[in-house]
PDB file of N, CA and C in Angstrom:
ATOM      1  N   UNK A   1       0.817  -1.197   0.000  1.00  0.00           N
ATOM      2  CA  UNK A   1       0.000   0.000   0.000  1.00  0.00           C
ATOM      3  C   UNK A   1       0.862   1.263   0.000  1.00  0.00           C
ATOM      4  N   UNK A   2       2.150   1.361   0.859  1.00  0.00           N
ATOM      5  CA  UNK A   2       2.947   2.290   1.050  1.00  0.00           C
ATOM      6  C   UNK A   2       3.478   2.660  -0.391  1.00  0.00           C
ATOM      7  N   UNK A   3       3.880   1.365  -1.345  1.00  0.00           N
ATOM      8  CA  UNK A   3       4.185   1.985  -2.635  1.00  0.00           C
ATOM      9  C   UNK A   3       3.236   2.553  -3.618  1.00  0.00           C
ATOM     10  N   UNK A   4       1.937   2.313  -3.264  1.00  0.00           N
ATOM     11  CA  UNK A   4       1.053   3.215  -4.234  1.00  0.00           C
ATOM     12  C   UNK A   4       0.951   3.991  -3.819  1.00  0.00           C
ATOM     13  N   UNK A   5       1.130   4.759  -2.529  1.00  0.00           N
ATOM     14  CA  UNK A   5       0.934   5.983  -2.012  1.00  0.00           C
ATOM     15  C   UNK A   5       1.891   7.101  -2.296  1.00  0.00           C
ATOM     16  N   UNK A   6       3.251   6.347  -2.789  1.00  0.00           N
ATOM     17  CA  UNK A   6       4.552   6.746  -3.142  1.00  0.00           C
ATOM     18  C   UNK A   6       4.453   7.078  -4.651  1.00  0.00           C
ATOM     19  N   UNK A   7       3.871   6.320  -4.948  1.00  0.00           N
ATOM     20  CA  UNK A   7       3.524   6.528  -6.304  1.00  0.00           C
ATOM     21  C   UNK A   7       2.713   7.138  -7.228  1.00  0.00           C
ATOM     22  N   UNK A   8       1.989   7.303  -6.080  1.00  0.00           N
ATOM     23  CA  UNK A   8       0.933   8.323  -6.358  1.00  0.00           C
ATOM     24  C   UNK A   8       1.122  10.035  -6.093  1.00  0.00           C
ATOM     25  N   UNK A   9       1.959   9.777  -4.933  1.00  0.00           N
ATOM     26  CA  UNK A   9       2.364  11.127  -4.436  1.00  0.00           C
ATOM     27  C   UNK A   9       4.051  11.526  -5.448  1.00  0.00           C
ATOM     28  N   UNK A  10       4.367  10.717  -5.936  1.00  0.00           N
ATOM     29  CA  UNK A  10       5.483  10.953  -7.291  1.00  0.00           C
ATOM     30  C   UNK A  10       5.037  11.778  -8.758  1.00  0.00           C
ATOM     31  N   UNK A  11       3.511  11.193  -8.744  1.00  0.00           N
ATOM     32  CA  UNK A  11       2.915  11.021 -10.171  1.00  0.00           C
ATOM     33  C   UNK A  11       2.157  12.586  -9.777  1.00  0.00           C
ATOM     34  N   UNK A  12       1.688  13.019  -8.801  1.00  0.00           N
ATOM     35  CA  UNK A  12       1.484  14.233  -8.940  1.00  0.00           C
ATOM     36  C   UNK A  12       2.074  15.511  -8.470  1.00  0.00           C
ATOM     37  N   UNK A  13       3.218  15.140  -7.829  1.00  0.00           N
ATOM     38  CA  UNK A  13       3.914  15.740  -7.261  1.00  0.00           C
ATOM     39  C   UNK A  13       4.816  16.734  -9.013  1.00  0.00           C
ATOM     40  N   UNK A  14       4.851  15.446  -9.627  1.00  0.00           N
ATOM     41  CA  UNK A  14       4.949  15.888 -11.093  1.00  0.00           C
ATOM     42  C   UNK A  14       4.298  16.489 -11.836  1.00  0.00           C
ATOM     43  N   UNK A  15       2.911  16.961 -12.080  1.00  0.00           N
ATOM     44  CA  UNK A  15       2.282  17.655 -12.587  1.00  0.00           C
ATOM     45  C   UNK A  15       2.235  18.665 -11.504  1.00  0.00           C
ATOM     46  N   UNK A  16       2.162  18.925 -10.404  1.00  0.00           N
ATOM     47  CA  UNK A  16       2.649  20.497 -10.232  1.00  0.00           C
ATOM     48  C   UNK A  16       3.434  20.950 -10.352  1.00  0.00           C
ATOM     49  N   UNK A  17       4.787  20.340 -10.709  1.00  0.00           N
ATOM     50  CA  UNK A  17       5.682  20.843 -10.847  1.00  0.00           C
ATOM     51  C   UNK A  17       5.620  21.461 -12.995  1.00  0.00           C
ATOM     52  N   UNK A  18       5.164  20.325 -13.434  1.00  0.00           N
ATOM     53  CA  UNK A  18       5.039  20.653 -15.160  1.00  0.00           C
ATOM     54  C   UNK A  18       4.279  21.862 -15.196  1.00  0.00           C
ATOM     55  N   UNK A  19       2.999  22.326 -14.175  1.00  0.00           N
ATOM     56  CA  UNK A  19       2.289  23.107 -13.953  1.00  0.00           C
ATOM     57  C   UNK A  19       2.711  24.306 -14.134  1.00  0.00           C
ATOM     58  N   UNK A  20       3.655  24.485 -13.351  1.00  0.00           N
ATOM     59  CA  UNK A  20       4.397  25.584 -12.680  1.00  0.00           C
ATOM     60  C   UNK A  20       5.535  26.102 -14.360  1.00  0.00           C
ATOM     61  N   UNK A  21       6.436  25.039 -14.421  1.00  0.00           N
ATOM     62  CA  UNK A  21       7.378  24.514 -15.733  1.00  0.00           C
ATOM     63  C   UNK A  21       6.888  25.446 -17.329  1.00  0.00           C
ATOM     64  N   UNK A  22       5.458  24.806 -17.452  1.00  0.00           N
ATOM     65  CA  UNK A  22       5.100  24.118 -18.420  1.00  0.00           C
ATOM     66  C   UNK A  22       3.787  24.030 -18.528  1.00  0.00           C
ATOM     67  N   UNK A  23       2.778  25.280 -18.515  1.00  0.00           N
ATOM     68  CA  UNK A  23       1.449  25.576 -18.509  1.00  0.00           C
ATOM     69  C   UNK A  23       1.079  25.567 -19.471  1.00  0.00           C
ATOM     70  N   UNK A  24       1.692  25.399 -20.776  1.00  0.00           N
ATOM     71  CA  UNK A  24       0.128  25.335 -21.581  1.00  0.00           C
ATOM     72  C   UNK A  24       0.793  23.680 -22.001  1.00  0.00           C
ATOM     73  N   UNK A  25       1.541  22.801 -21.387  1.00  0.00           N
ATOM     74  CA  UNK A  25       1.376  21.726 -21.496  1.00  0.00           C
ATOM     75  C   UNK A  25       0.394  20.702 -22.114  1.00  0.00           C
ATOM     76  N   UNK A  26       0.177  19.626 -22.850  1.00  0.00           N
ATOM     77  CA  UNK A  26      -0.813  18.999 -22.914  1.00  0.00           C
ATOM     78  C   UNK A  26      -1.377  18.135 -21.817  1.00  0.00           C
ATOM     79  N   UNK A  27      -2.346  17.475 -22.004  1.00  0.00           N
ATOM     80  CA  UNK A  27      -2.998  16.138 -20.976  1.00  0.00           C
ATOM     81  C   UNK A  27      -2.214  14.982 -20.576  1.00  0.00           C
ATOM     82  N   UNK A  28      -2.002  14.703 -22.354  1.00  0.00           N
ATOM     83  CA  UNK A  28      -1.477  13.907 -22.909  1.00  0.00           C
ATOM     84  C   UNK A  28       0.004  13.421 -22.273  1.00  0.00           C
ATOM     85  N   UNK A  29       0.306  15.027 -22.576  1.00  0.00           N
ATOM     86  CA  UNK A  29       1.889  15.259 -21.959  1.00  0.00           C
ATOM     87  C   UNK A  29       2.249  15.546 -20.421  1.00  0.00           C
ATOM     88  N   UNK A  30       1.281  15.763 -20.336  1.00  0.00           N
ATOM     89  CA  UNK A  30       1.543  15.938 -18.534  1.00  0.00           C
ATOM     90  C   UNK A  30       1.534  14.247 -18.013  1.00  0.00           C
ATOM     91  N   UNK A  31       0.449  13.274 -18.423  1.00  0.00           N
ATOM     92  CA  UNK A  31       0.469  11.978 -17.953  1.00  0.00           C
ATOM     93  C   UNK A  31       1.775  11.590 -18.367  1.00  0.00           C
ATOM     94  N   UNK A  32       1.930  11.518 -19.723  1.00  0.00           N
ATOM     95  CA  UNK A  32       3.517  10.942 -19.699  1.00  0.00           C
ATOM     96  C   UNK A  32       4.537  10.837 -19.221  1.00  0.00           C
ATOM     97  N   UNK A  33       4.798  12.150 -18.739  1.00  0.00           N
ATOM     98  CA  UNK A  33       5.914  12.534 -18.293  1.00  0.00           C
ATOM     99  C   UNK A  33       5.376  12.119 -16.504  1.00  0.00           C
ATOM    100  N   UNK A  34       4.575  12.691 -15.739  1.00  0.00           N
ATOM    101  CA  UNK A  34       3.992  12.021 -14.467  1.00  0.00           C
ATOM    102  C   UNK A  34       4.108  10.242 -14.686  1.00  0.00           C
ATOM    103  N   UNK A  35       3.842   9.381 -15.467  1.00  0.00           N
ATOM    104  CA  UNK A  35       4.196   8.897 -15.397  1.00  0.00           C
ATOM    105  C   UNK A  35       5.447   7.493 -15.490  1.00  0.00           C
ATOM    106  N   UNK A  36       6.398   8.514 -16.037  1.00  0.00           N
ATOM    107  CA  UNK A  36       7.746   8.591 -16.425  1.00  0.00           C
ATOM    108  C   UNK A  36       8.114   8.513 -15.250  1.00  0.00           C
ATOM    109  N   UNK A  37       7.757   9.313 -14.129  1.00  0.00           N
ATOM    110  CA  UNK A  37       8.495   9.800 -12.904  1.00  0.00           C
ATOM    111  C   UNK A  37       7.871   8.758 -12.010  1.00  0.00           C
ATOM    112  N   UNK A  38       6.886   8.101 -11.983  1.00  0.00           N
ATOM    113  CA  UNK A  38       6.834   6.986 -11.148  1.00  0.00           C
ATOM    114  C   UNK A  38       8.124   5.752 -11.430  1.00  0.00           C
ATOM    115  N   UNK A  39       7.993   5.343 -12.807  1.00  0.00           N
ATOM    116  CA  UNK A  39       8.855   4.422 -12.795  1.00  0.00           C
ATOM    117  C   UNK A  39      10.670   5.393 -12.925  1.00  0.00           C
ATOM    118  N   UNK A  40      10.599   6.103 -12.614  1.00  0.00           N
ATOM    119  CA  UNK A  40      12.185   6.393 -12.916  1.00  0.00           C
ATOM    120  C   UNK A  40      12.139   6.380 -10.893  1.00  0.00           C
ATOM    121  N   UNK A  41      11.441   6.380 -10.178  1.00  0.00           N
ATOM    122  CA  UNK A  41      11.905   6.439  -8.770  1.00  0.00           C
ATOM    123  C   UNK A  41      11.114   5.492  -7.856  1.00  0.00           C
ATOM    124  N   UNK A  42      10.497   4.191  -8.493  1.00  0.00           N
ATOM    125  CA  UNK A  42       9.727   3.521  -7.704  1.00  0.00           C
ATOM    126  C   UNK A  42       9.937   2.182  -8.145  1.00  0.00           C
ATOM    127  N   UNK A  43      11.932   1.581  -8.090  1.00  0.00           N
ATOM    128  CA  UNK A  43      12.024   0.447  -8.252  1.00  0.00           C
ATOM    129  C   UNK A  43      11.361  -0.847  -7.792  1.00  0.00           C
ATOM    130  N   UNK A  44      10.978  -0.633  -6.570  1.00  0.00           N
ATOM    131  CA  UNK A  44      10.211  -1.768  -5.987  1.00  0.00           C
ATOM    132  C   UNK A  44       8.905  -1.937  -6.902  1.00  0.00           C
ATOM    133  N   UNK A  45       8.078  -1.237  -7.113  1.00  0.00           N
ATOM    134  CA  UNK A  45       7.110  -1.328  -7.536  1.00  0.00           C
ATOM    135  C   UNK A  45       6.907  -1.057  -9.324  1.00  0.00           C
ATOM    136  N   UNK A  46       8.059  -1.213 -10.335  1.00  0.00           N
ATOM    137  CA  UNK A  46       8.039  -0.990 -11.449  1.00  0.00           C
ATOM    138  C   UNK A  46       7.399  -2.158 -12.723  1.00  0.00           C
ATOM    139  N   UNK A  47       7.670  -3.319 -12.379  1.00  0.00           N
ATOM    140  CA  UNK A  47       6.877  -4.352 -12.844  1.00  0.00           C
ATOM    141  C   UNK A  47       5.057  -4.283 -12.778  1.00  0.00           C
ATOM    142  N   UNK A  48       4.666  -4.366 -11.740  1.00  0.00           N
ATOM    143  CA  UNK A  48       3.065  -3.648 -11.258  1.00  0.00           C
ATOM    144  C   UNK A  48       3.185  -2.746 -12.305  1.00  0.00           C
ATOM    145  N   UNK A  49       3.235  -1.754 -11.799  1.00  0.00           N
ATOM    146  CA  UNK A  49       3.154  -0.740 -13.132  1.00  0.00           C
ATOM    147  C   UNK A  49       3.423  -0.369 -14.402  1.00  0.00           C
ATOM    148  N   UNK A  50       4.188  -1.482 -15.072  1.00  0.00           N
ATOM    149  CA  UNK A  50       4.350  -2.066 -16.105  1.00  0.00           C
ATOM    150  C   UNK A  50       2.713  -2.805 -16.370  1.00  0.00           C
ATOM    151  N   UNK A  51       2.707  -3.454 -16.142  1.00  0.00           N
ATOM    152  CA  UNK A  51       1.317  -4.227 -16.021  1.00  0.00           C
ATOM    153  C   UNK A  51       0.222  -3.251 -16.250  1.00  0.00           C
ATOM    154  N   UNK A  52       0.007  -2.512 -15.214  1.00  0.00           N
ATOM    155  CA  UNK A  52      -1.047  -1.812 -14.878  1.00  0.00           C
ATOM    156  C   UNK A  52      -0.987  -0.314 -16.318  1.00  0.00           C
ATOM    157  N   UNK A  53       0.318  -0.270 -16.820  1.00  0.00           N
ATOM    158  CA  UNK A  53       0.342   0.580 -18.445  1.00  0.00           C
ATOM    159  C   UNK A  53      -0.112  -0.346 -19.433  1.00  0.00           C
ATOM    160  N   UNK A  54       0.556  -1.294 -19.194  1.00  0.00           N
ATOM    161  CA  UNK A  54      -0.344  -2.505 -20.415  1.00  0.00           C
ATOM    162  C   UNK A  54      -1.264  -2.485 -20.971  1.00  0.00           C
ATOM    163  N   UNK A  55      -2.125  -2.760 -19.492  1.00  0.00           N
ATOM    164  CA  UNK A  55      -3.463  -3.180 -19.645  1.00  0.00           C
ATOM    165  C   UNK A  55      -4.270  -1.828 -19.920  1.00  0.00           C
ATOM    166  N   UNK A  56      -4.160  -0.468 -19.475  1.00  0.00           N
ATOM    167  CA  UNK A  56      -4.504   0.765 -19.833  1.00  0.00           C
ATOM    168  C   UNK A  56      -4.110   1.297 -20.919  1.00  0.00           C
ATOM    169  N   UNK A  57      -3.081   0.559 -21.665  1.00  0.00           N
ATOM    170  CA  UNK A  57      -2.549   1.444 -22.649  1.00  0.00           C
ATOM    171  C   UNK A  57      -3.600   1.631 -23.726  1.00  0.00           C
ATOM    172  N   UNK A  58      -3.880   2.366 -24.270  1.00  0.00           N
ATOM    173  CA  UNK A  58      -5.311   2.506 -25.948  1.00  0.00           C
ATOM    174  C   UNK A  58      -4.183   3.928 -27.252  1.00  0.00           C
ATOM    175  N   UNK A  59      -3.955   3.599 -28.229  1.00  0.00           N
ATOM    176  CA  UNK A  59      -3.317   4.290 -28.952  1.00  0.00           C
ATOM    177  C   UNK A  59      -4.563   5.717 -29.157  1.00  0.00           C
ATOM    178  N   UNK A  60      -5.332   5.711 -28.616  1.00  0.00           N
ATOM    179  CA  UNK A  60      -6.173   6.873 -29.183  1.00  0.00           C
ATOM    180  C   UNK A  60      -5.849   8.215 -28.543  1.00  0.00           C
ATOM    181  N   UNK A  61      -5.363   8.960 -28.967  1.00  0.00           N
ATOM    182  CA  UNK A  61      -4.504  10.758 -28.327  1.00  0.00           C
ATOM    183  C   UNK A  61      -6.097  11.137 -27.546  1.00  0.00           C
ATOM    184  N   UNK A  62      -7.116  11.039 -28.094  1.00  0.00           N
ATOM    185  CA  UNK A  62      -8.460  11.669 -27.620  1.00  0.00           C
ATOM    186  C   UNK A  62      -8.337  11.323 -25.820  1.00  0.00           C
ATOM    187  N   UNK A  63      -7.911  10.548 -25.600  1.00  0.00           N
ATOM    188  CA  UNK A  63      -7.436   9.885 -24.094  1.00  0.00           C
ATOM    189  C   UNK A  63      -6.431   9.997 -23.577  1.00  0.00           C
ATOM    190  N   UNK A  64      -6.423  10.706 -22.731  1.00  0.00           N
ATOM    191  CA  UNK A  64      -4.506  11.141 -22.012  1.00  0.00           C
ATOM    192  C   UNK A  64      -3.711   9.759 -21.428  1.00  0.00           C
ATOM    193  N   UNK A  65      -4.961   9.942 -20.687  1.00  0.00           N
ATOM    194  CA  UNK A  65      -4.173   8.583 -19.343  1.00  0.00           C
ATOM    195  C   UNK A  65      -3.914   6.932 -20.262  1.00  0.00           C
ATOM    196  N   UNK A  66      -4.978   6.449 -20.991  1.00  0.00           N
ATOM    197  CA  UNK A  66      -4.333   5.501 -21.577  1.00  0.00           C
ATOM    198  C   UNK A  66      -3.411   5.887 -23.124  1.00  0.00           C
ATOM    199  N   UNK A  67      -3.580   7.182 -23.501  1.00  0.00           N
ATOM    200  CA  UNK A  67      -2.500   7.197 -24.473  1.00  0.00           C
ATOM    201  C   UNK A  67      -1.211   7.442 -23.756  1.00  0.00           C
ATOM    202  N   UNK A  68      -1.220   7.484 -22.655  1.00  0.00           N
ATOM    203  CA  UNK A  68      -0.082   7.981 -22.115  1.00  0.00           C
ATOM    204  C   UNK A  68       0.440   6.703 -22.344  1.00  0.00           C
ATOM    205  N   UNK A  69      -0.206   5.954 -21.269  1.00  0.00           N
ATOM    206  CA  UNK A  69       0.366   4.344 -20.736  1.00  0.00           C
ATOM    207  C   UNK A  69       0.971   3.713 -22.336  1.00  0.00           C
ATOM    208  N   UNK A  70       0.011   4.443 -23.787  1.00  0.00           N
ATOM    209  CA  UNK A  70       0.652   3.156 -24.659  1.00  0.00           C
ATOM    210  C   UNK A  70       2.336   3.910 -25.144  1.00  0.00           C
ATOM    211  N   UNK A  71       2.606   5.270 -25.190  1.00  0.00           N
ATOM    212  CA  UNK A  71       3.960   6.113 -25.639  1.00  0.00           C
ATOM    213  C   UNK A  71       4.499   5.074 -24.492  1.00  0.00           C
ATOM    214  N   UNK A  72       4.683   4.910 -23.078  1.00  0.00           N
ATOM    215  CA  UNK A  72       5.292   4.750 -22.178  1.00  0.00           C
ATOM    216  C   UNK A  72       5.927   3.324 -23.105  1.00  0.00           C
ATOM    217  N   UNK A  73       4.678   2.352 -23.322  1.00  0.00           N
ATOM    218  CA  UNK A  73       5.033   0.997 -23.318  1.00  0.00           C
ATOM    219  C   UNK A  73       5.655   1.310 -24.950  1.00  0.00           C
ATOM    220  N   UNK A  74       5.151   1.908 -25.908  1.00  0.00           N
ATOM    221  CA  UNK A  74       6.016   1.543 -27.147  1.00  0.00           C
ATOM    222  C   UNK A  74       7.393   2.143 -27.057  1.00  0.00           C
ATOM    223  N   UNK A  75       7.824   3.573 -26.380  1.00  0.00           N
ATOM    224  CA  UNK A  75       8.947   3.921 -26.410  1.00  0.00           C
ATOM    225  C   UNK A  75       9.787   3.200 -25.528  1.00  0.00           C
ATOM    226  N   UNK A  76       8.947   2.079 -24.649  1.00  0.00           N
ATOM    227  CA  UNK A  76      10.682   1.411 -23.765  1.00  0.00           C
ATOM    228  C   UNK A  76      10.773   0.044 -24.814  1.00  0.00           C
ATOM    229  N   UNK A  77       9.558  -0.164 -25.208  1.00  0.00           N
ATOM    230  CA  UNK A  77       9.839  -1.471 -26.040  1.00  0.00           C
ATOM    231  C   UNK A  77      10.705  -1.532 -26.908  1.00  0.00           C
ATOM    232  N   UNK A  78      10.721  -0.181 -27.550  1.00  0.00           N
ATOM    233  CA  UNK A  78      11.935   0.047 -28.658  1.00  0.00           C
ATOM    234  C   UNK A  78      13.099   0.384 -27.732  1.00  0.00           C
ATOM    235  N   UNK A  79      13.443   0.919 -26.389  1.00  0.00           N
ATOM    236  CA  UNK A  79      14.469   0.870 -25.941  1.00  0.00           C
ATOM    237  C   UNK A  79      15.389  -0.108 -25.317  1.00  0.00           C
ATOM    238  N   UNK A  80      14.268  -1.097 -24.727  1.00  0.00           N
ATOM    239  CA  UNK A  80      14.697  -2.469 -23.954  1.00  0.00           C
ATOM    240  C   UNK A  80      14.606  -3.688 -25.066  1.00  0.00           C
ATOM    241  N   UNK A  81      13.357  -3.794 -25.589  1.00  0.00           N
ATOM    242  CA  UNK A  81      13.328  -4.928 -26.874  1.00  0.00           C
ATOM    243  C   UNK A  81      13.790  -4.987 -28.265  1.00  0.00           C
ATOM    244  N   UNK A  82      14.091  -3.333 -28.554  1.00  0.00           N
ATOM    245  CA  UNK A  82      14.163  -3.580 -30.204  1.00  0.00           C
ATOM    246  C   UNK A  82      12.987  -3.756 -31.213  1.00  0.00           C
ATOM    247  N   UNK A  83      11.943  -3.436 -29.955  1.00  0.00           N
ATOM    248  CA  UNK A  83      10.862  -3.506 -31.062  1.00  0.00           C
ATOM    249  C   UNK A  83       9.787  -2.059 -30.687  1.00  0.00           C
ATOM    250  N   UNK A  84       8.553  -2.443 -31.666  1.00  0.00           N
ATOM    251  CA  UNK A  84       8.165  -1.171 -31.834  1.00  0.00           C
ATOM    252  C   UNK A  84       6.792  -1.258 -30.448  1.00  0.00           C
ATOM    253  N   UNK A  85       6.635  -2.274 -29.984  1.00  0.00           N
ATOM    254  CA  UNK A  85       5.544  -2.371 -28.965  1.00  0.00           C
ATOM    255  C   UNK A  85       5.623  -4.245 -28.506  1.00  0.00           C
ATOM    256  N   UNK A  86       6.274  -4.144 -27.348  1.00  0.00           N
ATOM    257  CA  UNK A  86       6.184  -5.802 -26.898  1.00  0.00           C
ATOM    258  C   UNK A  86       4.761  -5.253 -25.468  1.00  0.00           C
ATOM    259  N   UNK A  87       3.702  -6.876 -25.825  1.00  0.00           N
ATOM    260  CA  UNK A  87       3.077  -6.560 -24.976  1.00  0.00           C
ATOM    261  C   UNK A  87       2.812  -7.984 -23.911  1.00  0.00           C
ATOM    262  N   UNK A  88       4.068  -8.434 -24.189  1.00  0.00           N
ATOM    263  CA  UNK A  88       4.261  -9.595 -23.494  1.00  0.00           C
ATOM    264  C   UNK A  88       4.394  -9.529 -21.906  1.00  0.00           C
ATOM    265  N   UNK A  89       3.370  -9.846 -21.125  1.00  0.00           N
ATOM    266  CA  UNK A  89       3.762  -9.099 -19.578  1.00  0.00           C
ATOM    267  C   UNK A  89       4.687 -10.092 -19.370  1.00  0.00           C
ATOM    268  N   UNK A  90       5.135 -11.137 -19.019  1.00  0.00           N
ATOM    269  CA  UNK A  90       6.360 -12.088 -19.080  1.00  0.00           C
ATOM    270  C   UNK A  90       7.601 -11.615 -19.215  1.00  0.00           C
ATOM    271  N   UNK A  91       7.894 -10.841 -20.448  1.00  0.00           N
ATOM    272  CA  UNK A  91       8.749 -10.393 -20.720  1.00  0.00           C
ATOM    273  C   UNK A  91       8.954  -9.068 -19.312  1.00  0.00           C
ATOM    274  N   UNK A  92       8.031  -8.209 -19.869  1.00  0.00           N
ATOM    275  CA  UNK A  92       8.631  -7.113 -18.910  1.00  0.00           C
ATOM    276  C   UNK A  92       8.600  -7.495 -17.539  1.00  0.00           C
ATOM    277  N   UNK A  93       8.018  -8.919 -17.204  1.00  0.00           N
ATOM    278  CA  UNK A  93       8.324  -9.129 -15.296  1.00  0.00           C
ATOM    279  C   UNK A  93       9.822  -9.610 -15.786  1.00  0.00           C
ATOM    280  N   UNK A  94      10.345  -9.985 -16.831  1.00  0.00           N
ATOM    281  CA  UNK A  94      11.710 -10.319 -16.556  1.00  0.00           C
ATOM    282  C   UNK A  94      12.786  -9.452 -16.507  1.00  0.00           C
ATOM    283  N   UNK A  95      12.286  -7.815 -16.835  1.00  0.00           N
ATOM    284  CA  UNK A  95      13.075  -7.101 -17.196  1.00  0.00           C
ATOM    285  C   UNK A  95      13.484  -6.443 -15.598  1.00  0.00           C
ATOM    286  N   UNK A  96      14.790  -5.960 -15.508  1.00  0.00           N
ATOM    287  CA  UNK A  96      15.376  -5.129 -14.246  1.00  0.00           C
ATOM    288  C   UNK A  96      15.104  -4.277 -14.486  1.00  0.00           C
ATOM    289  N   UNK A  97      14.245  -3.831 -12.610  1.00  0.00           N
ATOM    290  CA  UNK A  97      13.470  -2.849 -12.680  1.00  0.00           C
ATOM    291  C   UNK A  97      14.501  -1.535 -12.525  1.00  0.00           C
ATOM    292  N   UNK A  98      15.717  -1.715 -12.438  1.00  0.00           N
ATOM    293  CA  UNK A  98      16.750  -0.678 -12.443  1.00  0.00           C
ATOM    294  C   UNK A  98      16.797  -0.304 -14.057  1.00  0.00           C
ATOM    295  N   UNK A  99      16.924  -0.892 -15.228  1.00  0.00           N
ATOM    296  CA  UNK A  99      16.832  -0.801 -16.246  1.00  0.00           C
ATOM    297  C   UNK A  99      15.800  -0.199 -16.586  1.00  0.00           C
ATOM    298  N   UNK A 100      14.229  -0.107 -16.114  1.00  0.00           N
ATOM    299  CA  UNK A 100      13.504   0.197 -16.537  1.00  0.00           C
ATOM    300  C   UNK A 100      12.963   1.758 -15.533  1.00  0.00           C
ATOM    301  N   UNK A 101      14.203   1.721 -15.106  1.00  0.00           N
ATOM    302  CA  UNK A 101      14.203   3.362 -14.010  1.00  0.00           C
ATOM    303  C   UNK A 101      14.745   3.788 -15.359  1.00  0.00           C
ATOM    304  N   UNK A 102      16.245   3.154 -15.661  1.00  0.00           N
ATOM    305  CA  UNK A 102      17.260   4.046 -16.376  1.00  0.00           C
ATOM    306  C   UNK A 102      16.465   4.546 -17.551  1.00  0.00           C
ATOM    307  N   UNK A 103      15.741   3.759 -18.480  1.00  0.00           N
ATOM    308  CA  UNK A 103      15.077   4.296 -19.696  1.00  0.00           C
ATOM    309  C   UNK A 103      14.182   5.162 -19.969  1.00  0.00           C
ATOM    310  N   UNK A 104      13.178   4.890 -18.554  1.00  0.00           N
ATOM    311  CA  UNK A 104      12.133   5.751 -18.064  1.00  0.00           C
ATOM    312  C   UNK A 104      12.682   7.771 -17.777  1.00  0.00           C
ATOM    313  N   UNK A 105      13.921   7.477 -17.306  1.00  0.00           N
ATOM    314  CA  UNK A 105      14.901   8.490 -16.987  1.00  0.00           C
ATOM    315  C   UNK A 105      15.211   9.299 -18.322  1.00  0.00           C
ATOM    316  N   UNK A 106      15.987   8.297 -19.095  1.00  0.00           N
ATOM    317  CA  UNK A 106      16.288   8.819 -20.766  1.00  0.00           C
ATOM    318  C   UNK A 106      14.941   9.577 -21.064  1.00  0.00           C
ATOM    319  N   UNK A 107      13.701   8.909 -21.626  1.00  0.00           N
ATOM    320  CA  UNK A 107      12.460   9.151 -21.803  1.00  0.00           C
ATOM    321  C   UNK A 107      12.242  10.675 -21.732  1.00  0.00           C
ATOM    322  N   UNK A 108      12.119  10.495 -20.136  1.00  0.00           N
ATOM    323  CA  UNK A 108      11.871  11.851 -19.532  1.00  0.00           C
ATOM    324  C   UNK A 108      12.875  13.144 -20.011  1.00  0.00           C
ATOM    325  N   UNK A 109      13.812  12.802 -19.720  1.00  0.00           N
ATOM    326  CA  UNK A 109      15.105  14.113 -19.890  1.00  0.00           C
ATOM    327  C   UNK A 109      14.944  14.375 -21.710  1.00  0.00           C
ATOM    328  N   UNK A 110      14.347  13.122 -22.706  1.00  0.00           N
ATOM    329  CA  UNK A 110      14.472  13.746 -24.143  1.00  0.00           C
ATOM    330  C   UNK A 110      13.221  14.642 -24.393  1.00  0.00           C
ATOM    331  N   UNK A 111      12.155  14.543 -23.381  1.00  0.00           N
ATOM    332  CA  UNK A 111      10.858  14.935 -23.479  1.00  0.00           C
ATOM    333  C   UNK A 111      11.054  16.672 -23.031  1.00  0.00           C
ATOM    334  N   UNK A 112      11.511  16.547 -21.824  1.00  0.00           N
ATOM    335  CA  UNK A 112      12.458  17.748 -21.279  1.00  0.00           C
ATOM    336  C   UNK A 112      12.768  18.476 -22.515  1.00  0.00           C
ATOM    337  N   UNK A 113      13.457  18.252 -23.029  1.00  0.00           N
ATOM    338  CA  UNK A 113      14.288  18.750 -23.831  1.00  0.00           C
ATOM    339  C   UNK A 113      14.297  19.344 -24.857  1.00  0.00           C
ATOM    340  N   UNK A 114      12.641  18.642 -25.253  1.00  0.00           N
ATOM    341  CA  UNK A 114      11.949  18.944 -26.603  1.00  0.00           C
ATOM    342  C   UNK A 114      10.919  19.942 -26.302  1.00  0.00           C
ATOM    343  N   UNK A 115      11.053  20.186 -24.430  1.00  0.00           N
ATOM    344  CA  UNK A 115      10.193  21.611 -24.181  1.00  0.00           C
ATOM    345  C   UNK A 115      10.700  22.754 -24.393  1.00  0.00           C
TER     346      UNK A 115
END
C-alpha cells in the first residue's frame, strides 16, 4: 500500500511541478511525463506498473491517461526490446526494474528537452 501511495504522491507531485514549468502543457503530456516519474523512482514497484500501463494502454490521443500508458510501453519497447511495442507481460516481469528506471529516466530528460 505504502508503494502506491509513493507513487501516487510521485505522479502528482509531477504535474505540479510541469504546472508551474510548463502551462500550456498537454494532458497527454503531462500523464507521460507524471508517469515517467513513477517508474524512474519507484524500483520496488516498477513491474506492477508495467502491467497496470499494459493493460490501460489505448493508442487513441483523444485519451490522455491511456494514451499515455501506450507512448510509455512503445517507447521502452523500442528501448529495452528492439521492437516497436512488446506486450508480453512475461517479458517485462523479466526485465530489471533498475533498467527500466534508467530508460524511463532517458524518456523523460528527451521529453524535457523537446520543451
Amino acid at each position: 500500500m505504502r508503494q502506491q501511495l509513493y507513487s501516487y504522491l510521485a505522479h502528482e507531485a509531477q504535474h505540479f511541478s510541469d504546472y508551474e514549468d510548463f502551462p500550456c502543457l498537454l494532458s497527454s503530456d503531462l500523464e507521460y511525463r507524471a508517469k515517467l516519474v513513477e517508474l524512474i523512482y519507484h524500483l520496488l514497484n516498477n513491474r506492477v506498473l508495467m502491467k497496470k500501463f499494459l493493460s490501460d494502454s489505448d493508442s487513441n490521443k483523444e485519451n490522455p491517461h491511456p494514451y499515455s500508458s501506450f507512448v510509455i510501453c512503445r517507447n521502452l519497447s523500442k528501448a529495452i526490446f528492439n521492437q516497436n511495442y512488446e506486450n508480453n507481460l512475461e517479458k517485462w516481469k523479466k526485465t530489471d526494474s533498475h533498467l527500466l528506471s534508467k530508460y524511463a529516466k532517458e524518456l523523460f530528460q528527451k521529453h524535457t528537452d523537446l520543451l
